[in-house]
Protein backbone atom coordinates (compact mmCIF):
# COMPACT_ATOMS: atom_id res chain seq x y z
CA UNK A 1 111.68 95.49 83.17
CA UNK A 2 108.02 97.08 82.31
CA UNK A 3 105.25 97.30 83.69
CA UNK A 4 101.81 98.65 82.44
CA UNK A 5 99.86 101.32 83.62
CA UNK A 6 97.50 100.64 86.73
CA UNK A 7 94.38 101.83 85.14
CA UNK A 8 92.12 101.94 87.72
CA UNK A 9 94.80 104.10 89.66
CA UNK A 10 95.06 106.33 86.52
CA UNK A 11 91.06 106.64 86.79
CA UNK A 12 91.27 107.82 90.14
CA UNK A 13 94.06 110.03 89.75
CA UNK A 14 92.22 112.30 87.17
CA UNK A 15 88.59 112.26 88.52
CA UNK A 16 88.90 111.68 92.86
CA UNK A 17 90.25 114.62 93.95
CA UNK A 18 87.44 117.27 92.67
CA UNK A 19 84.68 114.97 93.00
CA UNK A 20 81.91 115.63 95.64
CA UNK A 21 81.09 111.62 96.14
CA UNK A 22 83.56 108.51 95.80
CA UNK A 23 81.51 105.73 94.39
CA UNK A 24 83.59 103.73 93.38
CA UNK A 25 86.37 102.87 96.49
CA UNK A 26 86.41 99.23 97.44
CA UNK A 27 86.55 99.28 101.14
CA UNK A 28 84.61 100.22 104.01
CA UNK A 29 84.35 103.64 105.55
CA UNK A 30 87.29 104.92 107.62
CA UNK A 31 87.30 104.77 111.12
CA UNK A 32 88.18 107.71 113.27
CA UNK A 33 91.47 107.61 114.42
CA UNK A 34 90.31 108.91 118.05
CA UNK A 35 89.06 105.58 118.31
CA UNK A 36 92.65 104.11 119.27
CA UNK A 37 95.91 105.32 121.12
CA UNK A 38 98.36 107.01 118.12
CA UNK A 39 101.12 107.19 120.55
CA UNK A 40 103.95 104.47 120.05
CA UNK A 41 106.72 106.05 121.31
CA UNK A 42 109.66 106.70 119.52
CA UNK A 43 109.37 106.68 115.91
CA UNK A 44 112.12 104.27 115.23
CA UNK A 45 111.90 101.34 112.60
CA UNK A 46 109.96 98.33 113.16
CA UNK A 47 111.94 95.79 114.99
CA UNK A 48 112.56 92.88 113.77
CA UNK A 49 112.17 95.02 109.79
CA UNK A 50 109.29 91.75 109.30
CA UNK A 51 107.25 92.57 112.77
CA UNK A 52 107.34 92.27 116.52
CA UNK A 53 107.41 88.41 116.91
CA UNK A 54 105.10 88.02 119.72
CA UNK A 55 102.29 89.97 117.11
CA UNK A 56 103.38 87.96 114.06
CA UNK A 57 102.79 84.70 116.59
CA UNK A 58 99.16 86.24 116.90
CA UNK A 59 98.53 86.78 113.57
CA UNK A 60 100.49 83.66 112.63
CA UNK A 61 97.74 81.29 114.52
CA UNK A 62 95.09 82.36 112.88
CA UNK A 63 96.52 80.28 109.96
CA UNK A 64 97.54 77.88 111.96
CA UNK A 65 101.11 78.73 111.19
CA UNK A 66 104.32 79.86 113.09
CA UNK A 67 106.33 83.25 113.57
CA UNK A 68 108.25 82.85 110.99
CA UNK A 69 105.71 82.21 108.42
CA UNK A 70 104.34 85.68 108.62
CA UNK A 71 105.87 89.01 107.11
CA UNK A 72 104.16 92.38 107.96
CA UNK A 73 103.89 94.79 105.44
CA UNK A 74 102.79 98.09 103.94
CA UNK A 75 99.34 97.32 102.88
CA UNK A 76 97.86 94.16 100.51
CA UNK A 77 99.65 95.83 97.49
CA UNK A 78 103.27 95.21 98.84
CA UNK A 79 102.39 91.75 99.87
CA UNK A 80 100.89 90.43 96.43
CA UNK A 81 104.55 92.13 95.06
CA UNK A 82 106.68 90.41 97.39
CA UNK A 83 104.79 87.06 97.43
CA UNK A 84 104.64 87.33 93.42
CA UNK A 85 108.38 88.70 93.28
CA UNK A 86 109.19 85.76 96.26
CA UNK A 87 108.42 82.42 93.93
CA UNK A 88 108.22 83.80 90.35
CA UNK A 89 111.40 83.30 88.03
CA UNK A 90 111.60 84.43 84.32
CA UNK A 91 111.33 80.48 82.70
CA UNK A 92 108.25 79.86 85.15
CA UNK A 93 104.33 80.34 84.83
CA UNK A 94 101.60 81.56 86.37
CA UNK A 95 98.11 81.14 86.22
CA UNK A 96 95.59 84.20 87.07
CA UNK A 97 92.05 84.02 87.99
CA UNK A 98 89.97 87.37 86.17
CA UNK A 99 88.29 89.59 86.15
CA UNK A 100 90.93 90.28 89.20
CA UNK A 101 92.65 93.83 90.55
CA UNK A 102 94.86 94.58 87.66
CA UNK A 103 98.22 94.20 90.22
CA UNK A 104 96.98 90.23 90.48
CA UNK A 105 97.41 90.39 86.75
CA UNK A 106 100.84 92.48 86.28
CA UNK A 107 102.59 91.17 88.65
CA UNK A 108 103.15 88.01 87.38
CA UNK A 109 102.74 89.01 83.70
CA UNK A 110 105.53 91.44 84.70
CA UNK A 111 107.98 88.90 86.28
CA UNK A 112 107.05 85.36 84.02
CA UNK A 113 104.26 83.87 81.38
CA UNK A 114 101.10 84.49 82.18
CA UNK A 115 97.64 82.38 81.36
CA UNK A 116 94.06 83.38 82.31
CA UNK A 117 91.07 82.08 83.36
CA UNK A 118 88.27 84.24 83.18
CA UNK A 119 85.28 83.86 85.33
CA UNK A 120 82.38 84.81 83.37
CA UNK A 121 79.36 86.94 84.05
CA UNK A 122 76.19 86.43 85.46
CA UNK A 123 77.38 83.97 88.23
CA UNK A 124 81.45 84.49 87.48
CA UNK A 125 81.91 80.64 89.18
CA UNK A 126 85.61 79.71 89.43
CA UNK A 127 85.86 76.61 87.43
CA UNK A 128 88.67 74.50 88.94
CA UNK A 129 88.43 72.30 85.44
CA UNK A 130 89.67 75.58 83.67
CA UNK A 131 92.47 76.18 85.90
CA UNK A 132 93.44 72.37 85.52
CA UNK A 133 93.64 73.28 81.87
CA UNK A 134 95.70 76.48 81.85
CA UNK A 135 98.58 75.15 84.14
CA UNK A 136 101.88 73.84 82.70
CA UNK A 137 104.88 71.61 84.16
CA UNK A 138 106.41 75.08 84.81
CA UNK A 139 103.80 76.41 86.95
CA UNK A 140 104.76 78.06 89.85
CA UNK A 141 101.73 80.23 91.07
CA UNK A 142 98.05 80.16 90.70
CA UNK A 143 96.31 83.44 91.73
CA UNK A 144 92.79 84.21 92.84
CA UNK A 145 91.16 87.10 95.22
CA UNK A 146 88.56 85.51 97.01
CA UNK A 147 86.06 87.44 97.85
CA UNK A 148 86.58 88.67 94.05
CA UNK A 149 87.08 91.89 92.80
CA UNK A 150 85.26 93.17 91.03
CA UNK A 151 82.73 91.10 90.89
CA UNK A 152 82.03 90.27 94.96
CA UNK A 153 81.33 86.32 93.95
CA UNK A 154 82.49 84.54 97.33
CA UNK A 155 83.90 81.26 95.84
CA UNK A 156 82.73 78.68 97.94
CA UNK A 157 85.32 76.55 99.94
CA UNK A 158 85.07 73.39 98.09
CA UNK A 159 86.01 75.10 94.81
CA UNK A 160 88.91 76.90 96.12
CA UNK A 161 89.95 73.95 98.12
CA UNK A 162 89.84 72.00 94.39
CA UNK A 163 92.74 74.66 92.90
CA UNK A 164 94.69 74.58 96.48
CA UNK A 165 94.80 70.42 95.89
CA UNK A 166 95.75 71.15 91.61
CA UNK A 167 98.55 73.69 92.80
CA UNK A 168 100.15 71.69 95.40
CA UNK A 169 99.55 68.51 92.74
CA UNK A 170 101.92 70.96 90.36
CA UNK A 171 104.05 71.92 93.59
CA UNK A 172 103.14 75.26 92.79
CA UNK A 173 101.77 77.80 95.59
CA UNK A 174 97.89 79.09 95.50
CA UNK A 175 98.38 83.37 96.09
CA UNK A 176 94.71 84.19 97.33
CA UNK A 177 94.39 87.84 98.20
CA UNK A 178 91.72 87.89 101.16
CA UNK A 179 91.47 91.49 101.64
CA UNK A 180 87.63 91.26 101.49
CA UNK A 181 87.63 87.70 103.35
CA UNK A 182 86.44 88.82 106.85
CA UNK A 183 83.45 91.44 105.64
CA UNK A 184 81.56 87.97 104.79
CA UNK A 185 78.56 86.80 107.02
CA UNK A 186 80.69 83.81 107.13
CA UNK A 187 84.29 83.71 106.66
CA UNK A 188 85.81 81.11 104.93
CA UNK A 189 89.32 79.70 105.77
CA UNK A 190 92.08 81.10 104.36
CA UNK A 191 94.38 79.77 102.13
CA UNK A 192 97.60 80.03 104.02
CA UNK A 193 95.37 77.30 106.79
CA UNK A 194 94.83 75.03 103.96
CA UNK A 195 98.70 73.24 103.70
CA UNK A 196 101.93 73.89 102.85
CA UNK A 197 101.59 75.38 99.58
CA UNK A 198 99.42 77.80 100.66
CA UNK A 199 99.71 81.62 100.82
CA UNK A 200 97.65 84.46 102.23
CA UNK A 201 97.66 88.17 101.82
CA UNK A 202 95.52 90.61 103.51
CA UNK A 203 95.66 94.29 105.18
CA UNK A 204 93.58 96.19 107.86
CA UNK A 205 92.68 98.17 104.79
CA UNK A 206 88.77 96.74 103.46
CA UNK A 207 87.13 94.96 105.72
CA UNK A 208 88.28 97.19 109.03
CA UNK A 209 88.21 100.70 107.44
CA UNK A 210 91.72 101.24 108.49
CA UNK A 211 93.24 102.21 104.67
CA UNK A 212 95.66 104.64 106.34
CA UNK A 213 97.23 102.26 108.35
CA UNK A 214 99.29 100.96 105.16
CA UNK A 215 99.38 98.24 107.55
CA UNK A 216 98.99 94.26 106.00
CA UNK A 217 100.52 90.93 105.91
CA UNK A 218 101.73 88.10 103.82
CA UNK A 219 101.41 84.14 105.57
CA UNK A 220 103.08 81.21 103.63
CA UNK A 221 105.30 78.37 103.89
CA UNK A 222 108.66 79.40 105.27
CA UNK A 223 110.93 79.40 101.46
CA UNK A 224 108.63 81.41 100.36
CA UNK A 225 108.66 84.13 103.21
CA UNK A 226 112.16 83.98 103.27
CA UNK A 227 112.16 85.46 99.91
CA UNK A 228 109.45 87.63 100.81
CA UNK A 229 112.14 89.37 103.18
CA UNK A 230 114.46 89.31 100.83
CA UNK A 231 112.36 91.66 98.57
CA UNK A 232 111.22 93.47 101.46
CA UNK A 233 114.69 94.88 102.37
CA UNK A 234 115.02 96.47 98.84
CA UNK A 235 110.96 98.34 99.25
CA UNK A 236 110.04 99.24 102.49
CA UNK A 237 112.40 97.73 104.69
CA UNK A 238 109.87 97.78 107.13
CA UNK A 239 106.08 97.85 108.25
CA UNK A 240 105.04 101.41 109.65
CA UNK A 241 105.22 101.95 112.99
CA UNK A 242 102.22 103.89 113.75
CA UNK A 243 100.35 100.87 111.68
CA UNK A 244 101.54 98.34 114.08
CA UNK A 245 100.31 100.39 117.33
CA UNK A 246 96.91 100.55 116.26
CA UNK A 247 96.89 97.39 114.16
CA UNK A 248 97.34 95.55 117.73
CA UNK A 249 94.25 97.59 118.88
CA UNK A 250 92.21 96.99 116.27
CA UNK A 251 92.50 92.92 116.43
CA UNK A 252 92.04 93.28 119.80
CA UNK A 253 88.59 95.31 119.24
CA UNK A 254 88.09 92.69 115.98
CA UNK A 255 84.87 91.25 116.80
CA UNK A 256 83.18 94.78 117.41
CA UNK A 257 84.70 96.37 114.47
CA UNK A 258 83.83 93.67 112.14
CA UNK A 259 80.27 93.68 113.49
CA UNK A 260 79.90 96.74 112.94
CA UNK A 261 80.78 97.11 109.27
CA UNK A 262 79.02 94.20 108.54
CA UNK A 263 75.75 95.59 109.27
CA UNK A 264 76.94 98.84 107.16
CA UNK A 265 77.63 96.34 104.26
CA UNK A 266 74.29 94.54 104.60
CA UNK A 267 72.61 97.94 104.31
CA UNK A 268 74.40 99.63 101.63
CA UNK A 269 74.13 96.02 99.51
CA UNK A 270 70.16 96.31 99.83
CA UNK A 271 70.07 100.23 99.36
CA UNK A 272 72.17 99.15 95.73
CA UNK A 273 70.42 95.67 95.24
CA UNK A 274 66.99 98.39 94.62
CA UNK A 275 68.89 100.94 92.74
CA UNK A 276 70.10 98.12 90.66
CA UNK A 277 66.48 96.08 90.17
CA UNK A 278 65.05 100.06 89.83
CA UNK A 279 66.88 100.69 86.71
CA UNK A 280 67.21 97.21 85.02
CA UNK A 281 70.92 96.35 85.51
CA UNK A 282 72.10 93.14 86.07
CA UNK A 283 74.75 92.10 88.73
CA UNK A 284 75.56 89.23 91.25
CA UNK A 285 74.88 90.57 94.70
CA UNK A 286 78.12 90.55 96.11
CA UNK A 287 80.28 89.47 98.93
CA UNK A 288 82.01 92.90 100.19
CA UNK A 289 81.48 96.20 99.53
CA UNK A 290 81.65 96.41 96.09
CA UNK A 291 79.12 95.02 93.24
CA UNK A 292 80.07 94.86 89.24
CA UNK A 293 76.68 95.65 87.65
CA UNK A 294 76.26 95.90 83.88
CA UNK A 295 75.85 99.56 82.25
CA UNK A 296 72.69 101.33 81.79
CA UNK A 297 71.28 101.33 78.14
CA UNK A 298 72.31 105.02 75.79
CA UNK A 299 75.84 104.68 76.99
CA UNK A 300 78.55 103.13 74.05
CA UNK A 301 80.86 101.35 76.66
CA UNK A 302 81.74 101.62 80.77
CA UNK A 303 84.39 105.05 80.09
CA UNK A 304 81.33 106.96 78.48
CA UNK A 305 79.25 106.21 81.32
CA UNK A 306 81.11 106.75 83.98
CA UNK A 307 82.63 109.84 82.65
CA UNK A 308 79.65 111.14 81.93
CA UNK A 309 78.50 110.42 85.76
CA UNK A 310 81.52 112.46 87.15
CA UNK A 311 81.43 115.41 84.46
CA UNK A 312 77.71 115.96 85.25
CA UNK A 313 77.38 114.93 88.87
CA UNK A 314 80.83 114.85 90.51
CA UNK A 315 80.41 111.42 91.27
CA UNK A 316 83.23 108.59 90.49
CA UNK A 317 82.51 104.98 89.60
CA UNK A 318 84.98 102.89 88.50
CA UNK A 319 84.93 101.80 84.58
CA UNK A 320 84.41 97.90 83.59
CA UNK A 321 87.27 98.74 80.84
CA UNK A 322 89.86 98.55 83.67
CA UNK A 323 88.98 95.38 84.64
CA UNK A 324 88.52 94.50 80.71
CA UNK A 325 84.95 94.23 81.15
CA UNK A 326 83.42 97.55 78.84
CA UNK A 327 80.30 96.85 79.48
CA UNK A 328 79.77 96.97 82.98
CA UNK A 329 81.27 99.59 85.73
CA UNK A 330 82.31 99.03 89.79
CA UNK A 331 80.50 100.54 91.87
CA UNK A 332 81.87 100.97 96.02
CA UNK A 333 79.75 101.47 98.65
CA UNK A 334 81.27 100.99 102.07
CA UNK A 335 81.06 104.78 102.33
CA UNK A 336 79.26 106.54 105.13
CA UNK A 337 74.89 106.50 104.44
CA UNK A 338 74.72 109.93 103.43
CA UNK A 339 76.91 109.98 100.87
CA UNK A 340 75.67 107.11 99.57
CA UNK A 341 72.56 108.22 99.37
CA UNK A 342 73.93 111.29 98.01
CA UNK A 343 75.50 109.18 95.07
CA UNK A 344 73.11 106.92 94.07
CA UNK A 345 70.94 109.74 93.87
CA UNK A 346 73.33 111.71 91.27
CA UNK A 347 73.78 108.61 89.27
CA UNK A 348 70.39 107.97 88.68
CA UNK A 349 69.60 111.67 87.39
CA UNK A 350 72.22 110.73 84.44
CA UNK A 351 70.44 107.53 84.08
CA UNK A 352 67.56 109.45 83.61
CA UNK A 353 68.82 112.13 81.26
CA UNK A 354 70.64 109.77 79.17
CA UNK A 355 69.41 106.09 79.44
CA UNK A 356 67.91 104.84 76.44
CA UNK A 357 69.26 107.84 73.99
């Protein structure tokens, strides 16, 4: 079995570590961990290997779902793999929703056949007539990330609702990665609440600033979880320890949390939304902390920009050509004010050095 490069991953890997400003993370800024009790006693495995019960009960009813219909995990990342790993077989298909995160892609391009159905810029709407198209009798799994990444376009409830009703129609399963779901105003419902062919997957990691935690879930009908075990005794056996302490904490201090990134994503998303309309980009104002706006002009494609940004300013953004779209670039910015500031600052010197060359 192969599997192709994580670009994005590869990005970071060369340019993060010496750079004076991230710019191009996805999440929110990390909380302190002197916020919560690290202390959980002995540092045995998780037990039961798929979560306390009485927590996965918790987390279960926000789906409106049981126990059993929840497996903890080691951040979003292992639950996409599981849940992918869970229903796909090599004779089946799967439908993906891009631009995505390139794992939505792989994974099912790894394990089965593969069709896409891009959203397209400026308003990248999710077109449930397109996905009617692209799926086959052998159809097993339809994948979306909603809030979308890159792009931050929220797809509105009706729409998603529309590809839930054509996957169960194909008794398929709808995959909806929701990692971003809860830094919206206005959360939507997530999939796994939707019916039986339904699943979720999310992590403490985005919208709680909690990345560290490696601490996130998977919520679907009960075959498919019991494959999701399955898989999970041959990867991590179990959720970390230390993740489920504090996780516990942190749902329990949710609604202050939440509130308070919010208001840090409705500030960074104007401070951009001017940097943006300052230097004649175009981009959909997103859902999240991260925005997908369009290079400036004097730059040949996304990797000459953004290269250019961290050679001359120590600053990382994240290249379009990862998420196969060269002529635009991520930018992040959950990240504390200052460096923000700090960033935006740097990238617009290259802007104005370079632009128009």
């Amino acid at each position: 079995m192969q599997i192709e490069p994580f670009a994005l991953e590869r990005w970071f890997d060369a340019y993060e570590h010496d750079a004076d400003v991230m710019l191009a993370e996805s999440g929110i800024r990390s909380l302190d961990a002197s916020r919560f009790d690290t202390d959980p006693g002995k540092l045995g495995y998780v037990i039961p290997t798929d979560g306390d019960p009485e927590f996965r009960e918790r987390v279960a009813g926000r789906y409106g779902r049981a126990a059993d219909e929840v497996v903890f995990t080691c951040g979003t990342q292992e639950a996409n793999f599981l849940a992918t790993r869970a229903v796909l077989d090599p004779d089946d298909h799967a439908v993906v929703v891009t631009p995505t995160y390139q794992s939505l892609r792989t994974l099912p391009e790894t394990f089965a056949e593969v069709t896409t159905v891009e959203l397209t810029p400026p308003d990248w709407r999710l077109d449930p007539d397109a996905v009617a198209e692209a799926i086959r009798p052998e159809t097993k799994l339809v994948v979306v990330n909603n809030p979308n990444n890159p792009t931050g376009r929220y797809h509105p409830r009706e729409r998603v609702e529309a590809v839930y009703d054509l996957a169960a129609d194909n008794d398929a399963y709808l995959l909806c990665d929701e990692v971003y779901r809860l830094l919206a105003d206005e959360p939507q419902a997530p999939v796994a609440s939707l019916g039986p062919h339904g699943i979720s997957t999310t992590s403490l990691t985005k919208a709680y600033g909690l990345a560290g935690l490696r601490f996130g879930w998977v919520c679907g009908p009960s075959e498919v979880m019991d494959g999701v075990r399955n898989w999970k005794d041959y990867t991590t056996i179990s959720p970390s320890i230390f993740g489920q302490h504090v996780a516990r904490q942190a749902l329990a201090d949710e609604a202050a949390i939440l509130d308070e990134n919010r208001a840090l994503a409705r500030k960074h998303r104007e401070m951009v939304a001017e940097f943006v309309e300052e230097h004649d980009l175009d981009w959909l104002e997103p859902v999240g902390v991260n925005g997908f706006p369009t290079i400036p002009d004097g730059f040949a494609d996304s990797e000459a920009f953004c290269r250019t940004v961290v050679e001359e300013e120590s600053v990382v953004l994240a290249p379009g050509s990862v998420f196969d779209h060269d002529d635009r670039f991520r930018i992040g910015f959950g990240l504390p004010t200052p460096a923000l500031t700090d960033g935006l600052e740097r990238v617009e010197r290259v802007i104005e050095t370079h632009g128009g060359a």
